[in-house]
Protein backbone atom coordinates (compact mmCIF):
# COMPACT_ATOMS: atom_id res chain seq x y z
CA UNK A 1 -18.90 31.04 -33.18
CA UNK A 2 -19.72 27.38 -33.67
CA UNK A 3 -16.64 27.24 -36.31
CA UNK A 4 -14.24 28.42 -33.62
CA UNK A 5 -14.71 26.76 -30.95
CA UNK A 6 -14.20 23.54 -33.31
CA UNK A 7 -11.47 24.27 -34.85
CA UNK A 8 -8.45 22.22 -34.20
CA UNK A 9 -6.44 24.90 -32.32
CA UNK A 10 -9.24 26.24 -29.83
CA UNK A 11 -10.21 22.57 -28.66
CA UNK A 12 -5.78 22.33 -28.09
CA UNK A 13 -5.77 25.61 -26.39
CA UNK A 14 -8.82 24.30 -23.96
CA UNK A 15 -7.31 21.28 -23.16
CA UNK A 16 -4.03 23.25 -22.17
CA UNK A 17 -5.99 25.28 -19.65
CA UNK A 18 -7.90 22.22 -18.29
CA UNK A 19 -4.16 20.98 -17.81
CA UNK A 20 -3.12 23.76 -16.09
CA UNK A 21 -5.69 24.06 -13.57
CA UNK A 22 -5.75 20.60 -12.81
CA UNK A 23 -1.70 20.67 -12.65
CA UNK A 24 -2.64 23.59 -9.90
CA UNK A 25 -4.80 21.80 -8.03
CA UNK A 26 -2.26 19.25 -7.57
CA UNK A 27 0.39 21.28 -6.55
CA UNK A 28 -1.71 23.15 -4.13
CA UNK A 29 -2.58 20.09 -2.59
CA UNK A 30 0.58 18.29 -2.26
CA UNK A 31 1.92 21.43 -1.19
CA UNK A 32 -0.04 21.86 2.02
CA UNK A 33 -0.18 18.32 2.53
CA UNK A 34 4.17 18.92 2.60
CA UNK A 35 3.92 21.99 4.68
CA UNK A 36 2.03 20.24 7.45
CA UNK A 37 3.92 16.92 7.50
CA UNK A 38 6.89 19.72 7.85
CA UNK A 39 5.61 21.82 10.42
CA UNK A 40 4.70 18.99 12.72
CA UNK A 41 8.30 17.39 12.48
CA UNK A 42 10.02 20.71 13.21
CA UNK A 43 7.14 21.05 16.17
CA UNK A 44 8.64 17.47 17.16
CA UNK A 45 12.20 17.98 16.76
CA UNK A 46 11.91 21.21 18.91
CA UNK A 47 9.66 19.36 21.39
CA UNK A 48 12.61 16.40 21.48
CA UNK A 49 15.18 18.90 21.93
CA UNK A 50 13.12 20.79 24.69
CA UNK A 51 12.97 17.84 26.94
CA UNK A 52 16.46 16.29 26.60
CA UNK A 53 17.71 19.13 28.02
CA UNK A 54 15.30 18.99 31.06
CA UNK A 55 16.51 18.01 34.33
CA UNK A 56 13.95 15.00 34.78
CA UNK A 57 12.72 13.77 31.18
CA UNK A 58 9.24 12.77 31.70
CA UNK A 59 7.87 14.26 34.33
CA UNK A 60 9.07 17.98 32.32
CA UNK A 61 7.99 16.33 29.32
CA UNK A 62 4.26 16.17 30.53
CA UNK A 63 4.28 19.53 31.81
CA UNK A 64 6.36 21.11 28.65
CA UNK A 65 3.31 19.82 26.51
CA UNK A 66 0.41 20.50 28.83
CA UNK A 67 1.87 24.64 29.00
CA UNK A 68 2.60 24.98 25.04
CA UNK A 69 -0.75 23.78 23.93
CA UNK A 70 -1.88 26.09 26.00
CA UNK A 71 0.31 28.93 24.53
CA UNK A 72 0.19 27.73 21.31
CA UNK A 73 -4.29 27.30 21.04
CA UNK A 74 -4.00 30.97 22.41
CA UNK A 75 -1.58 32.48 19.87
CA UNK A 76 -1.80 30.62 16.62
CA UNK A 77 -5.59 29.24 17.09
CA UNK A 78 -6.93 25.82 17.63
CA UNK A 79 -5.69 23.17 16.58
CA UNK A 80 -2.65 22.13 18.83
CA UNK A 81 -3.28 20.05 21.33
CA UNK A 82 -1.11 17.76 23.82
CA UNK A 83 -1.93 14.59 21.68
CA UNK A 84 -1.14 16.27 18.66
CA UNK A 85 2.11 17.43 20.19
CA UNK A 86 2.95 13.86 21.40
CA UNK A 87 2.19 12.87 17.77
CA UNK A 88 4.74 15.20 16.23
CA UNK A 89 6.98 14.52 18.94
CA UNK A 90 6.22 10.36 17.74
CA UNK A 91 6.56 11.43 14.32
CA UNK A 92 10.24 12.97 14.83
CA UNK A 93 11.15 10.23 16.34
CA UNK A 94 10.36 7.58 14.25
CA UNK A 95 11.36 9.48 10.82
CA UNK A 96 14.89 11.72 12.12
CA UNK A 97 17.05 8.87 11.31
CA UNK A 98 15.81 8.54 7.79
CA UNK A 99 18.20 7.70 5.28
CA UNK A 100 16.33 10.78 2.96
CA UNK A 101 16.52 12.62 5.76
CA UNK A 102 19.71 13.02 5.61
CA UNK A 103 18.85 15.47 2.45
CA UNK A 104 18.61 18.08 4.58
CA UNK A 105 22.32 18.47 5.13
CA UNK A 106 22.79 19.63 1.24
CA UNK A 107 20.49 22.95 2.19
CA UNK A 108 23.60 24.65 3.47
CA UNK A 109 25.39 27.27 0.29
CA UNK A 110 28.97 26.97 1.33
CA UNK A 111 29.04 23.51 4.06
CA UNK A 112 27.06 21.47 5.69
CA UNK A 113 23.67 22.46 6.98
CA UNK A 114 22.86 20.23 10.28
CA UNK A 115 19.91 18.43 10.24
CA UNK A 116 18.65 20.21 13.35
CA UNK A 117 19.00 23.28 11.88
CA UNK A 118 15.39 25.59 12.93
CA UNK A 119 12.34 25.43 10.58
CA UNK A 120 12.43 28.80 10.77
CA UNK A 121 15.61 29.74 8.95
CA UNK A 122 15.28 27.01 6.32
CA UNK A 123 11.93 29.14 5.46
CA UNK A 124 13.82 32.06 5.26
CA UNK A 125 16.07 30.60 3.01
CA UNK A 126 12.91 29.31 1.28
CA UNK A 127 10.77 32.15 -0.85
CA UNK A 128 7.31 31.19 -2.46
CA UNK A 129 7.78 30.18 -6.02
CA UNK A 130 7.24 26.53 -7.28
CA UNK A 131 10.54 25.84 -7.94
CA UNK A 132 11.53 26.45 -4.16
CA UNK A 133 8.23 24.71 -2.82
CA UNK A 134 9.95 21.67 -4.79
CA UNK A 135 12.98 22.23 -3.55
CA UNK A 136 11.54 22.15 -0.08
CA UNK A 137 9.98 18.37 -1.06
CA UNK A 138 13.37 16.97 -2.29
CA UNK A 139 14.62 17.98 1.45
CA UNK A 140 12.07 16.43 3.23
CA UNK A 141 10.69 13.30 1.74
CA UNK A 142 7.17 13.03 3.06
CA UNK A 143 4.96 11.93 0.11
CA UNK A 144 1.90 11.27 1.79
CA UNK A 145 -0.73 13.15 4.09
CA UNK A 146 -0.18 14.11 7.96
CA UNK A 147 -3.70 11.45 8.18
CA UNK A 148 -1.54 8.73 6.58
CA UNK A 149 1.36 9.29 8.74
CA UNK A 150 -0.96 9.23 11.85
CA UNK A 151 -1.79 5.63 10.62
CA UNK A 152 2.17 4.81 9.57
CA UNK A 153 2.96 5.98 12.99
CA UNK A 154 1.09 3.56 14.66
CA UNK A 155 2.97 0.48 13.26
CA UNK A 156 5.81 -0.55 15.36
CA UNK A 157 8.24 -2.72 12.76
CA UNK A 158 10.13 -1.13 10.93
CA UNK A 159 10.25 -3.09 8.03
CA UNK A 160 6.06 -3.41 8.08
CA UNK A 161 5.83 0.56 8.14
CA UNK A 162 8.63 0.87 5.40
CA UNK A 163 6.41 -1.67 3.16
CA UNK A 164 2.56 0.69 3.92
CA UNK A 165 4.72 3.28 3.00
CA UNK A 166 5.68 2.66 -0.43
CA UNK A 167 2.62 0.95 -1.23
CA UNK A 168 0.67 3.98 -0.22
CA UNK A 169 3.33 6.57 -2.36
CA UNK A 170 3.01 4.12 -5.28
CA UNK A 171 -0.40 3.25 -5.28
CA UNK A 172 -1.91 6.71 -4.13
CA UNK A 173 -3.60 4.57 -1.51
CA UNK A 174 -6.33 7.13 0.55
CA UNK A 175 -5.78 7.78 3.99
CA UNK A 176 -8.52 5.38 4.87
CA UNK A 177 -7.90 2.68 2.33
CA UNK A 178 -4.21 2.60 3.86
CA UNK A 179 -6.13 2.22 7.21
CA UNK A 180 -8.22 -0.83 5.93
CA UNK A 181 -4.64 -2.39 4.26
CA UNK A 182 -3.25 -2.12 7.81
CA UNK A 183 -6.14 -3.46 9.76
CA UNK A 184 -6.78 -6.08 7.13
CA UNK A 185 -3.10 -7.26 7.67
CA UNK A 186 -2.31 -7.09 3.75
CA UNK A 187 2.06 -7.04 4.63
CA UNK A 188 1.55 -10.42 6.83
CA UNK A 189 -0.67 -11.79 4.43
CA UNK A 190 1.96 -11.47 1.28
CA UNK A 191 4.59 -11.77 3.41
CA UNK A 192 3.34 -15.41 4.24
CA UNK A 193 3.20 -16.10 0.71
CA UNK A 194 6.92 -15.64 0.06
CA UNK A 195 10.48 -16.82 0.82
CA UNK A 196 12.57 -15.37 3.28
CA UNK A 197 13.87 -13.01 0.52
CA UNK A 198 10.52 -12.09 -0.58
CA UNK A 199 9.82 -10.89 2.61
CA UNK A 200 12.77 -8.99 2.96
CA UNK A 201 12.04 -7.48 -0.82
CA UNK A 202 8.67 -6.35 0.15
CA UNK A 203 9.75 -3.84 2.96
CA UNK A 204 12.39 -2.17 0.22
CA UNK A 205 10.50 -1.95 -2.88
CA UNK A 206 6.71 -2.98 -1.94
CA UNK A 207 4.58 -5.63 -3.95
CA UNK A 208 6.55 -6.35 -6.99
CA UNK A 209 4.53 -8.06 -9.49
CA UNK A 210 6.75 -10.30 -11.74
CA UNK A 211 5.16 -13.96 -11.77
CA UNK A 212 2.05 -15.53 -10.55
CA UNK A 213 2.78 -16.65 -7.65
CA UNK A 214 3.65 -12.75 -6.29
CA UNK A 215 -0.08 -11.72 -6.28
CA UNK A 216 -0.66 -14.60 -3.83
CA UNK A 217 -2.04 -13.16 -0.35
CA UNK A 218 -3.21 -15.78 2.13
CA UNK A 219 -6.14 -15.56 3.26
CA UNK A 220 -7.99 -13.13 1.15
CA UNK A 221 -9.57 -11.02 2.73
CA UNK A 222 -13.52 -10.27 2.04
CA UNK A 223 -14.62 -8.56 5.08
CA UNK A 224 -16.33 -5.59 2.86
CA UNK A 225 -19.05 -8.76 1.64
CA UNK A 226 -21.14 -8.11 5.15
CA UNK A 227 -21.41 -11.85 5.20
CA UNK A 228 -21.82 -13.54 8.63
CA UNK A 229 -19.38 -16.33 9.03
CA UNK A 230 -21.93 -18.28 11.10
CA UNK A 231 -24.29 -17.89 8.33
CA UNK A 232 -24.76 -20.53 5.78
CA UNK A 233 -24.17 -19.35 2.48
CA UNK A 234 -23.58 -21.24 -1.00
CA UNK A 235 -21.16 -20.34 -3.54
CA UNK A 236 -23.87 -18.75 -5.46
CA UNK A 237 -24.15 -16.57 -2.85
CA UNK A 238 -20.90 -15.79 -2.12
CA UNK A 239 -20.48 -15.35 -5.68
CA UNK A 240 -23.26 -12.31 -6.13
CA UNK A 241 -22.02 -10.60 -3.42
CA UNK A 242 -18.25 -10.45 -4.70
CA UNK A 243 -20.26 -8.87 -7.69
CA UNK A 244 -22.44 -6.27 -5.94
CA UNK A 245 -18.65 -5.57 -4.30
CA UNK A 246 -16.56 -6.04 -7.55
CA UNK A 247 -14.35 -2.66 -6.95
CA UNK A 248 -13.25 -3.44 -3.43
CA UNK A 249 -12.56 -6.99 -4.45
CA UNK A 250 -10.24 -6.12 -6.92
CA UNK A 251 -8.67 -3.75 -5.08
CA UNK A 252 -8.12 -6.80 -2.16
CA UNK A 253 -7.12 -8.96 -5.40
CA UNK A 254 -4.25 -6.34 -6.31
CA UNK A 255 -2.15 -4.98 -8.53
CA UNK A 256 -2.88 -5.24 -12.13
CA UNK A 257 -6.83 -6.84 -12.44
CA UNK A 258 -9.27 -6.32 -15.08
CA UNK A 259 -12.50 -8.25 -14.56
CA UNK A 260 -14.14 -9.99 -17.56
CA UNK A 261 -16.94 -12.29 -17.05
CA UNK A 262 -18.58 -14.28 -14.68
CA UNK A 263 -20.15 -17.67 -15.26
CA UNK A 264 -17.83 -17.72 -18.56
CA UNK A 265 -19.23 -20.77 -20.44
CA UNK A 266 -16.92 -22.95 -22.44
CA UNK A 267 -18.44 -26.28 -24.59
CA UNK A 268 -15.57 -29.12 -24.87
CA UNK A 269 -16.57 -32.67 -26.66
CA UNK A 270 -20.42 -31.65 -25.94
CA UNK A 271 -20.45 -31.04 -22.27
CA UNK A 272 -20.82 -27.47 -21.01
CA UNK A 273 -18.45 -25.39 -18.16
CA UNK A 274 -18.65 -22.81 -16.47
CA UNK A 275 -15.55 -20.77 -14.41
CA UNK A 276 -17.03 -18.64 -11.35
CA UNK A 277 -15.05 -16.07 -12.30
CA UNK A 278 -12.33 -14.56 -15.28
CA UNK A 279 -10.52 -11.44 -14.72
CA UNK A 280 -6.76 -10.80 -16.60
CA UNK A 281 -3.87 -9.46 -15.21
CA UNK A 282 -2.29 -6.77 -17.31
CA UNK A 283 1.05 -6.83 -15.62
CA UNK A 284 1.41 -10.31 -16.14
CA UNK A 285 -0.27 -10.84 -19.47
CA UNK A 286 -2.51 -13.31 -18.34
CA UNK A 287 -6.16 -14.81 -17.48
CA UNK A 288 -6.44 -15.08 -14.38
CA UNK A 289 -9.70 -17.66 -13.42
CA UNK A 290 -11.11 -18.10 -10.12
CA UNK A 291 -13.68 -20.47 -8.59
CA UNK A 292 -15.19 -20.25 -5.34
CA UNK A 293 -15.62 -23.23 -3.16
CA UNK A 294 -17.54 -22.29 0.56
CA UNK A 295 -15.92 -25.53 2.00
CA UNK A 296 -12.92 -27.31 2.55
CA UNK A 297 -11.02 -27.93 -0.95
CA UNK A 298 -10.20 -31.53 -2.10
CA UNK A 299 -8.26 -32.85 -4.66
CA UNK A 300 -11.72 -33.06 -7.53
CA UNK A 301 -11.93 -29.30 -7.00
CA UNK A 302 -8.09 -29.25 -8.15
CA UNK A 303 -8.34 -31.52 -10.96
CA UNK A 304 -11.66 -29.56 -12.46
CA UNK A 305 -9.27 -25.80 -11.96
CA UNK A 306 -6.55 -27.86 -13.91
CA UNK A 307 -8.89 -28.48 -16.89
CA UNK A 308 -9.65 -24.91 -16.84
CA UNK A 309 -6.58 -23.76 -16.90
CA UNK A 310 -5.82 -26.24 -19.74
CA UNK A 311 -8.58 -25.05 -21.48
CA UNK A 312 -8.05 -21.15 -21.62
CA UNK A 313 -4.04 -21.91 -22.62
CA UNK A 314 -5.24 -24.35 -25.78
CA UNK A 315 -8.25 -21.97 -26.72
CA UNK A 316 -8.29 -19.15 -25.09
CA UNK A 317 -4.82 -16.92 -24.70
CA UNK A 318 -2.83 -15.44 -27.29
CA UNK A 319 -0.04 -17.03 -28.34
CA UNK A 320 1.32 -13.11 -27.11
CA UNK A 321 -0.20 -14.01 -23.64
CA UNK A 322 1.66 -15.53 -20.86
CA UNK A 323 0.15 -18.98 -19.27
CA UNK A 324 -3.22 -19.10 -17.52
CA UNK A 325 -3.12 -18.93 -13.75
CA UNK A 326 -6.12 -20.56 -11.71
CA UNK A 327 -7.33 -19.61 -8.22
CA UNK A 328 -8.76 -21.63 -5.86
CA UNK A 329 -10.50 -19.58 -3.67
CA UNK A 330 -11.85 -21.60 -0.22
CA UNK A 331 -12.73 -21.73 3.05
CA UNK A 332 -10.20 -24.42 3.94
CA UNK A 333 -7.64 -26.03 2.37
CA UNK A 334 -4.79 -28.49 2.80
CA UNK A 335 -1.39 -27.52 1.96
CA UNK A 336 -0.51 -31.20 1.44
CA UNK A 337 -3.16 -32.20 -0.51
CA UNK A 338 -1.96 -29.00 -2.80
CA UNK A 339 1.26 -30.49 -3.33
CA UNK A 340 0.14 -33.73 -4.10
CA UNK A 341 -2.40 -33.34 -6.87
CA UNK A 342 -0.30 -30.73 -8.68
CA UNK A 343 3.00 -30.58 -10.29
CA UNK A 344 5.51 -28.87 -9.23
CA UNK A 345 5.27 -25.66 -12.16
CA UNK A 346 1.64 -25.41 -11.47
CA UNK A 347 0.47 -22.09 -12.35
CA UNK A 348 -2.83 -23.22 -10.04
CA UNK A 349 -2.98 -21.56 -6.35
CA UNK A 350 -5.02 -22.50 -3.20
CA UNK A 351 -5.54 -19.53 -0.97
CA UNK A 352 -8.32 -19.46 2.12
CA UNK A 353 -10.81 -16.61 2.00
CA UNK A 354 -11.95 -14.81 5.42
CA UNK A 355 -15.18 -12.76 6.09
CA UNK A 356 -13.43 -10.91 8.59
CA UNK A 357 -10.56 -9.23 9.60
CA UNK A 358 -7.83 -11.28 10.86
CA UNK A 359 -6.37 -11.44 13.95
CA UNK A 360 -3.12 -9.09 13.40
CA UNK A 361 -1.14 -10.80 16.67
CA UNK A 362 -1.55 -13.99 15.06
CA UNK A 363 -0.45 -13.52 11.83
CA UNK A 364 2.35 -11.88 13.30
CA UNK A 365 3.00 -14.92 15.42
CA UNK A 366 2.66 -16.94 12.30
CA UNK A 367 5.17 -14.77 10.11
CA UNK A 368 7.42 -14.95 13.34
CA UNK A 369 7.75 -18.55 13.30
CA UNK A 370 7.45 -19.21 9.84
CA UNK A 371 10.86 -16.94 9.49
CA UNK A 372 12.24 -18.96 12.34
CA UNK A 373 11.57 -22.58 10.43
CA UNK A 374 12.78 -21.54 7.63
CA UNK A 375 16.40 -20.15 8.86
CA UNK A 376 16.29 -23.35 10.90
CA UNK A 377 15.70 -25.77 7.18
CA UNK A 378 18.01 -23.29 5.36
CA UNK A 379 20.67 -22.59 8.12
CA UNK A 380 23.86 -24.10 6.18
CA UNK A 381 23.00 -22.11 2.77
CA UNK A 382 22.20 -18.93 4.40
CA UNK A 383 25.14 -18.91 6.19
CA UNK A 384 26.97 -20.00 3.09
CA UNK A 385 25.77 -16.78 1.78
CA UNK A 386 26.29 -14.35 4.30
CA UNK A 387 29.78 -15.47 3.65
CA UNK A 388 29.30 -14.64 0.07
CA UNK A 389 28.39 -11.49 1.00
């Protein structure tokens, strides 16, 4: 007995079934998670349809829903009522006019299927196989649960929802991660750290990880630490608690982090260091070194990162390895004070830390008028462009 189930063939044939059950699992579940993003857009696109043809709008609208949750809790069961019909209704709206949407015209055999065309005689079309079920999810392109659109749904600009989106598909973000990405304003927050074009780039292809400066958010945010702000606290402190939190930090760090040590000692000419904390970035191919300063950051604290930094690149890295980047994580720092102490290709960053979630208005305000500065410093060359375009 023992001599089968070790040999070579039986372990293969085990891991095959594993495969396939997990495989079905998968499928299972991203099938009903389709079928109910589905349902609830053809519920919407039939509510939408309902009330334009009413003779006054709103005042049928409120009525239409009241009566068919009504009908529809007392035929199909629980589970339907008149906020969950405005949210399909919402969720027609916002998502009708999608450019993937437009997939749906390519159902028809012989010509064009319209994109109205009822749920129920797509279905028909539609029998149970696997192949079909993935036929029905290259018409429709919801990846993601009908939770994660109720949180999508919620965000007005377009370019902001568009950017949650992708980063949710891409990064298999939970429902309720997605809803602490949101509330923790992660889009303003890169989107500060960028050009105008690197603001534009992250609503059509997400965070794009190509050079240091990308994984920059400002301010980080640490709100999962449960310290007070009105507290005092020392780095130490602050330090220990980013440890007894090290998986939701990296997750607020981003894409690509590996921690490594803490503390790391390094002896140069008989004198003793010590960086707060190492991680490396495997997209980047790089140490990435952080310290932690719980006041404002001066021009010393930049100079001691830069030996660092040094350090690591002489000693340290790979010759393989792309440069070291340094982190300067504070409370408060000066941007001109930044740009004075270091040269121009630094690979050293500043960014402010919070220990609570940020306003959302006000970085929104912020992003607003930052946009509006810039066109204003770069008006001739973006013009010259558009005409390039």
């Amino acid at each position: 007995m023992n001599d089968i189930i070790n040999n070579q063939n039986t372990s293969e044939f085990f891991e095959n079934v594993a495969q396939i059950i997990e495989q079905a699992r998968h499928f299972v579940g991203r099938t009903a998670d389709l079928t109910m993003c589905v349902t609830y857009f053809e519920v919407g696109r039939m509510i939408v349809e309902e009330e334009q043809g009413g003779k006054t709008r709103a005042e049928y609208g409120r009525k239409l829903l009241a009566e068919l949750s009504a009908f529809l809790n007392g035929r199909v069961g629980k589970g339907f009522s008149e906020s969950t019909l405005r949210n399909a209704r919402q969720f027609y709206q916002i998502y009708a006019n999608s450019i993937q949407l437009a997939m749906l015209t390519e159902l028809s055999d012989s010509k064009k299927t319209p994109v109205h065309q009822p749920f129920d005689s797509i279905f028909n079309q539609i029998t149970q196989n696997q192949i079909q079920q993935a036929m029905l999810a290259e018409l429709y392109p919801f990846k993601l649960s009908w939770s994660h659109y109720l949180v999508l749904m919620r965000i007005k600009n377009d370019d902001e929802r568009r950017f949650y989106e992708l980063e949710a598909v891409k990064q298999q973000w939970p429902y309720r991660f997605l809803q602490r990405q949101y509330g923790s304003s992660l889009y303003e927050r890169l989107a500060l750290s960028r050009d105008k074009d690197g603001v534009m780039r992250l609503a059509k292809e997400g965070q794009i990880i190509e050079e240091p400066k990308d994984m920059m958010k400002n301010p980080l945010v640490l709100e999962f630490l449960n310290m007070a702000e009105d507290v005092l606290y020392s780095e130490t402190d602050l330090e220990n608690a980013i440890i007894s939190k090290l998986s939701q930090f990296l997750l607020e760090l981003g894409k690509g982090f590996l921690f490594e040590a803490r503390q790391k000692r390094f002896t140069f000419d008989e004198q003793s260091f010590f960086v707060d904390l190492v991680f490396y970035n495997r997209l980047l191919g790089c140490y990435v070194l952080i310290d932690l300063k719980n006041d404002v950051l001066t021009h010393q604290d930049l100079g001691q990162m830069s030996m660092y930094v040094n350090y690591f690149d002489r000693y340290v890295k790979l010759d393989k390895e792309t440069p070291t980047v340094g982190i300067l994580l504070c409370k408060k720092k000066n941007d001109n004070i930044v740009e004075l102490t270091l040269p121009k290709d630094s690979n050293i960053y500043a960014s402010e830390y919070s220990l609570y979630l940020p306003d959302k208005a006000l970085l929104q305000r912020k992003l607003a008028e930052w946009i509006e500065e810039f066109e204003e410093a770069h008006g001739d060359k973006l013009d010259e462009a558009d005409k390039e375009d």
